[in-house]
C-alpha atoms as a PDB file:
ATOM      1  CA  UNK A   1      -7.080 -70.917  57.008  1.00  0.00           C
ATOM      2  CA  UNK A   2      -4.286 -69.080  58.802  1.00  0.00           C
ATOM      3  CA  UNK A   3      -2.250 -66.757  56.773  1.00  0.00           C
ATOM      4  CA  UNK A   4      -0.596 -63.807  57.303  1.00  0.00           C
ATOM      5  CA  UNK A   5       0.527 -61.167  54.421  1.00  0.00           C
ATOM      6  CA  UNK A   6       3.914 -58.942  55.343  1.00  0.00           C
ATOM      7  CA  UNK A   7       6.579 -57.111  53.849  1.00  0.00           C
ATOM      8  CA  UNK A   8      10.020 -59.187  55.707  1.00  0.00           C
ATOM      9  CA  UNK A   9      11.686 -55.682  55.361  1.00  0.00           C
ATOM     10  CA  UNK A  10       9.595 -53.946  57.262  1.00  0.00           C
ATOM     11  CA  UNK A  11      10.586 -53.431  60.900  1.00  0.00           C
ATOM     12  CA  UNK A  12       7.004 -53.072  61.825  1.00  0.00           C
ATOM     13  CA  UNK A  13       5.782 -56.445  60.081  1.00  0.00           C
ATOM     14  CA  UNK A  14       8.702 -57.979  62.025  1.00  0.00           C
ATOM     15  CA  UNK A  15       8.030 -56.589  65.218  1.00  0.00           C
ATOM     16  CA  UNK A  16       3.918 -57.889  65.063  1.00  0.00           C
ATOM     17  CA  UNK A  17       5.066 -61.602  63.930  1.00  0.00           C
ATOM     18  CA  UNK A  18       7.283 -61.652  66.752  1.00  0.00           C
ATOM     19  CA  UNK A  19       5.272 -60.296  69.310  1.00  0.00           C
ATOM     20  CA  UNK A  20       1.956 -62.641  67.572  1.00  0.00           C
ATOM     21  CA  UNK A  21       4.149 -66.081  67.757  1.00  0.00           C
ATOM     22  CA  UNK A  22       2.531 -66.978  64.968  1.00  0.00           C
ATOM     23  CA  UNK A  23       1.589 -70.693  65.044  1.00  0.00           C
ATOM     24  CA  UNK A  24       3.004 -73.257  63.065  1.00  0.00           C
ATOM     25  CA  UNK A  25      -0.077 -73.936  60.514  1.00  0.00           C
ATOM     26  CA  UNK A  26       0.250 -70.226  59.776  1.00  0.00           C
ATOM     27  CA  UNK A  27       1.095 -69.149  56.325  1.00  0.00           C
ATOM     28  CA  UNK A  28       3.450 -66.104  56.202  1.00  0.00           C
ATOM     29  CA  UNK A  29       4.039 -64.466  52.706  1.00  0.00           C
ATOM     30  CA  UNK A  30       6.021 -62.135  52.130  1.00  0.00           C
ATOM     31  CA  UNK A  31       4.516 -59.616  49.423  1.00  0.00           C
ATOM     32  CA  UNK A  32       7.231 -58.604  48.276  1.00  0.00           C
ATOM     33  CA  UNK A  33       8.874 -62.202  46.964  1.00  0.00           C
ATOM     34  CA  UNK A  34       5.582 -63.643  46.335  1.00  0.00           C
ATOM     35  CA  UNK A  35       3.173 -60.807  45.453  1.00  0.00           C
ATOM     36  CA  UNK A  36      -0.559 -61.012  46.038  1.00  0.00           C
ATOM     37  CA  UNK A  37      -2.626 -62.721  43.638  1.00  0.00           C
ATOM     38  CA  UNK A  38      -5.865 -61.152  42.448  1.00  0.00           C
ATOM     39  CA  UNK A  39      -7.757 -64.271  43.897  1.00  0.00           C
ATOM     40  CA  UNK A  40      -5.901 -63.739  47.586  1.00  0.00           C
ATOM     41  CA  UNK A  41      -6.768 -59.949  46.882  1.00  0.00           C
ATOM     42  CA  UNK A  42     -10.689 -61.329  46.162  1.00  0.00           C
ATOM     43  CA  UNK A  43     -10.444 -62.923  49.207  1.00  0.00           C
ATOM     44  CA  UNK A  44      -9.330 -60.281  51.767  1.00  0.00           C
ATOM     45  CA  UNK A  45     -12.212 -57.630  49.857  1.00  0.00           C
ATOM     46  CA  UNK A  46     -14.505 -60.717  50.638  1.00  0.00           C
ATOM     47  CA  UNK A  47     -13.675 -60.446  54.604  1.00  0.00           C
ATOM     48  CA  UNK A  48     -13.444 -56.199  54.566  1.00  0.00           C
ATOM     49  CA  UNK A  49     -15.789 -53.631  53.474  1.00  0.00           C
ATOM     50  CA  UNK A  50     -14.145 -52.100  50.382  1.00  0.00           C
ATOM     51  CA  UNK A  51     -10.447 -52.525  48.312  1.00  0.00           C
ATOM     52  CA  UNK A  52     -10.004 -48.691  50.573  1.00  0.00           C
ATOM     53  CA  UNK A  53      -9.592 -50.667  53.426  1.00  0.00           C
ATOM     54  CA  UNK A  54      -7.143 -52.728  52.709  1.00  0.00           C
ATOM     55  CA  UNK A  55      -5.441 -49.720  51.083  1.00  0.00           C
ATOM     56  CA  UNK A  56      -1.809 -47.807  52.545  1.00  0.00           C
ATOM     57  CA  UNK A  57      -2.225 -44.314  52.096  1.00  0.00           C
ATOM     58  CA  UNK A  58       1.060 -44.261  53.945  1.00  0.00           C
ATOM     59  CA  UNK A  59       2.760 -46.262  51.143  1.00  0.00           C
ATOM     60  CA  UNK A  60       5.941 -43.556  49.525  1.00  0.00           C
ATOM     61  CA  UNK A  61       4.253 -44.265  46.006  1.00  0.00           C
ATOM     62  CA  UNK A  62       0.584 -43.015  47.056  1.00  0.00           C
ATOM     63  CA  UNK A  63       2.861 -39.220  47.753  1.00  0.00           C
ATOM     64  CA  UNK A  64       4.884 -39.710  44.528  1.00  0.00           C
ATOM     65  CA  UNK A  65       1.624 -40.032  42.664  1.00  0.00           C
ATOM     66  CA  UNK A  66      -0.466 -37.968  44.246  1.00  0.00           C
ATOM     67  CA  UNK A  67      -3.515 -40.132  44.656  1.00  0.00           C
ATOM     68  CA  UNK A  68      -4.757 -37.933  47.125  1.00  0.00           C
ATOM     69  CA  UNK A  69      -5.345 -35.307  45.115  1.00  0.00           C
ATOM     70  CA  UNK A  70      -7.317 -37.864  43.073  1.00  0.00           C
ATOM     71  CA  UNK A  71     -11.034 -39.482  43.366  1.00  0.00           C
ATOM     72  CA  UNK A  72      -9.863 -42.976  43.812  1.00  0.00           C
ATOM     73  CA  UNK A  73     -12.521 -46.096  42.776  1.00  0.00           C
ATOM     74  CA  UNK A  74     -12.303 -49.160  44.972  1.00  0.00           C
ATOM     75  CA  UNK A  75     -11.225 -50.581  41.647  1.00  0.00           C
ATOM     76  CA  UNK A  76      -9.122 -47.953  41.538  1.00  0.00           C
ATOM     77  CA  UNK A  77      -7.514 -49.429  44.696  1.00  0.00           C
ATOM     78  CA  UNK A  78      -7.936 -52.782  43.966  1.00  0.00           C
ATOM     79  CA  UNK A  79      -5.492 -52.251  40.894  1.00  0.00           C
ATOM     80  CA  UNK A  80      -2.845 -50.075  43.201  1.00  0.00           C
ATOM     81  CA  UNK A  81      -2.345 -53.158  45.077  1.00  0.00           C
ATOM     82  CA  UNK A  82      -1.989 -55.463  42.594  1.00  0.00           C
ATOM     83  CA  UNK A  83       0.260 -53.241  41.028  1.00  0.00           C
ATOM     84  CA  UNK A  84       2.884 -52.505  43.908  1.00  0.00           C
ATOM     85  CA  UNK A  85       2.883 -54.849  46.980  1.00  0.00           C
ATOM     86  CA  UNK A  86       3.533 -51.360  49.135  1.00  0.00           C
ATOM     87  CA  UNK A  87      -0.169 -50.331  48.744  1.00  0.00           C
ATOM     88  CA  UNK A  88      -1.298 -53.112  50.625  1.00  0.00           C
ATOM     89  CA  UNK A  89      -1.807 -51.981  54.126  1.00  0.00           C
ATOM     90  CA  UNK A  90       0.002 -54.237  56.484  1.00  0.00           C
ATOM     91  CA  UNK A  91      -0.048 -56.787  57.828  1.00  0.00           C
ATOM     92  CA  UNK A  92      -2.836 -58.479  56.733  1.00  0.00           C
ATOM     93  CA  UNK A  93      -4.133 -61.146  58.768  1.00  0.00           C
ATOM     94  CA  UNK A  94      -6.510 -64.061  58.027  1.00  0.00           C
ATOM     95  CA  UNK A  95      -7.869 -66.422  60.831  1.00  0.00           C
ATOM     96  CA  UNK A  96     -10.570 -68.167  59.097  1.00  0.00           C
ATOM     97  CA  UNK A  97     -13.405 -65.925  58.207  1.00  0.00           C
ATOM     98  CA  UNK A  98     -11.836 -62.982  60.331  1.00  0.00           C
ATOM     99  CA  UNK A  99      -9.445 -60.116  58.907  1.00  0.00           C
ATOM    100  CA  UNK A 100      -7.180 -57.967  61.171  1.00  0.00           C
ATOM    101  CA  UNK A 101      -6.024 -55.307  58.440  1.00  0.00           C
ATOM    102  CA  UNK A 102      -2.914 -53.014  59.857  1.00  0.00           C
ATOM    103  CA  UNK A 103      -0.641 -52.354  62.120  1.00  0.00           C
ATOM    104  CA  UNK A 104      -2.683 -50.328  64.866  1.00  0.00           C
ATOM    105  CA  UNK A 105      -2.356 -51.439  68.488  1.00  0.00           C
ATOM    106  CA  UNK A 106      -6.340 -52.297  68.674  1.00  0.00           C
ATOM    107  CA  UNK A 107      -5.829 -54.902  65.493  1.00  0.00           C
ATOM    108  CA  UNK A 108      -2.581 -55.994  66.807  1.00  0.00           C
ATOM    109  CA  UNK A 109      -4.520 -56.991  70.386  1.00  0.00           C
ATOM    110  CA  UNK A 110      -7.389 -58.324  68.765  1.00  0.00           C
ATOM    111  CA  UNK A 111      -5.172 -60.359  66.491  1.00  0.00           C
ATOM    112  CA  UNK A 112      -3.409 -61.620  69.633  1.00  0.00           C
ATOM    113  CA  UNK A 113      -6.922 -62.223  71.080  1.00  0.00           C
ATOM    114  CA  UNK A 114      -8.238 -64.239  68.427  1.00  0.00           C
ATOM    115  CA  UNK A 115      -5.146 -66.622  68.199  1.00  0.00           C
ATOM    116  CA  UNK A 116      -5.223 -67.608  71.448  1.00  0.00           C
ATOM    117  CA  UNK A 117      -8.916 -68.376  71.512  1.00  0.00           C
ATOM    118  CA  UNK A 118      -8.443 -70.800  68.704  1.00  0.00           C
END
C-alpha cells in the first residue's frame, strides 16, 4: 500500500506532495475531510514505536490545552488524534511496511528515496 495522510490546507503538506510527485497508485487523504479511522490509526502505531510519535506537539490545540504541562499516555495520544485531525503529525507516509512520519528534511529525503527505489 501507498498512502499518504495530509491536511490540503496546509502549505507545508502541499509543498512535500509537490516536491514527492506522488505516484498515481498513491492514496492521498486529506484528514481533515476524511478523518483518520482508529483502524488506519492501528496501522501507522503498527509501523512506529508509540501513538507519541505520530503525535504534533506543534498542533494550536496541544497550547490551548496545555498537554504539556500534563503526563500524557500513548493512549492518551492515541485518543488526541482521533479526536482532532491537527494532532496528527504530518504528513504521514505509508510505502508498504515503511512509515515516514513529519515534515523534517531527513523524512522528506528518505521519503523521496524510498519512492524512487520502488
Amino acid at each position: 500500500m501507498k498512502k499518504m495522510y495530509h491536511l490540503s490546507t496546509c502549505n507545508t503538506c502541499a509543498r512535500i506532495i509537490n516536491e514527492l510527485n506522488p505516484p498515481d497508485d498513491m492514496v492521498l487523504q486529506d484528514i481533515k475531510s476524511e478523518p483518520i479511522s482508529n483502524d488506519q490509526l492501528e496501522e501507522m502505531r503498527r509501523l512506529t514505536d508509540s501513538y507519541e510519535s505520530l503525535f504534533s506537539k506543534r498542533a494550536r490545540h496541544y497550547k490551548e490545552l496545555s498537554l504539556k504541562d500534563k503526563n500524557l499516555s500513548d493512549n492518551d495520544y492515541k485518543n488526541y488524534i482521533l479526536e482532532h485531525y491537527t494532532f496528527l503529525k504530518r504528513p504521514v507516509t505509508i510505502l508498504h511496511d515503511t512509515i515516514f512520519i513529519g515534515n523534517s528534511k531527513k523524512v522528506i529525503e528518505a521519503t523521496k528515496n524510498a519512492l524512487n527505489d520502488q
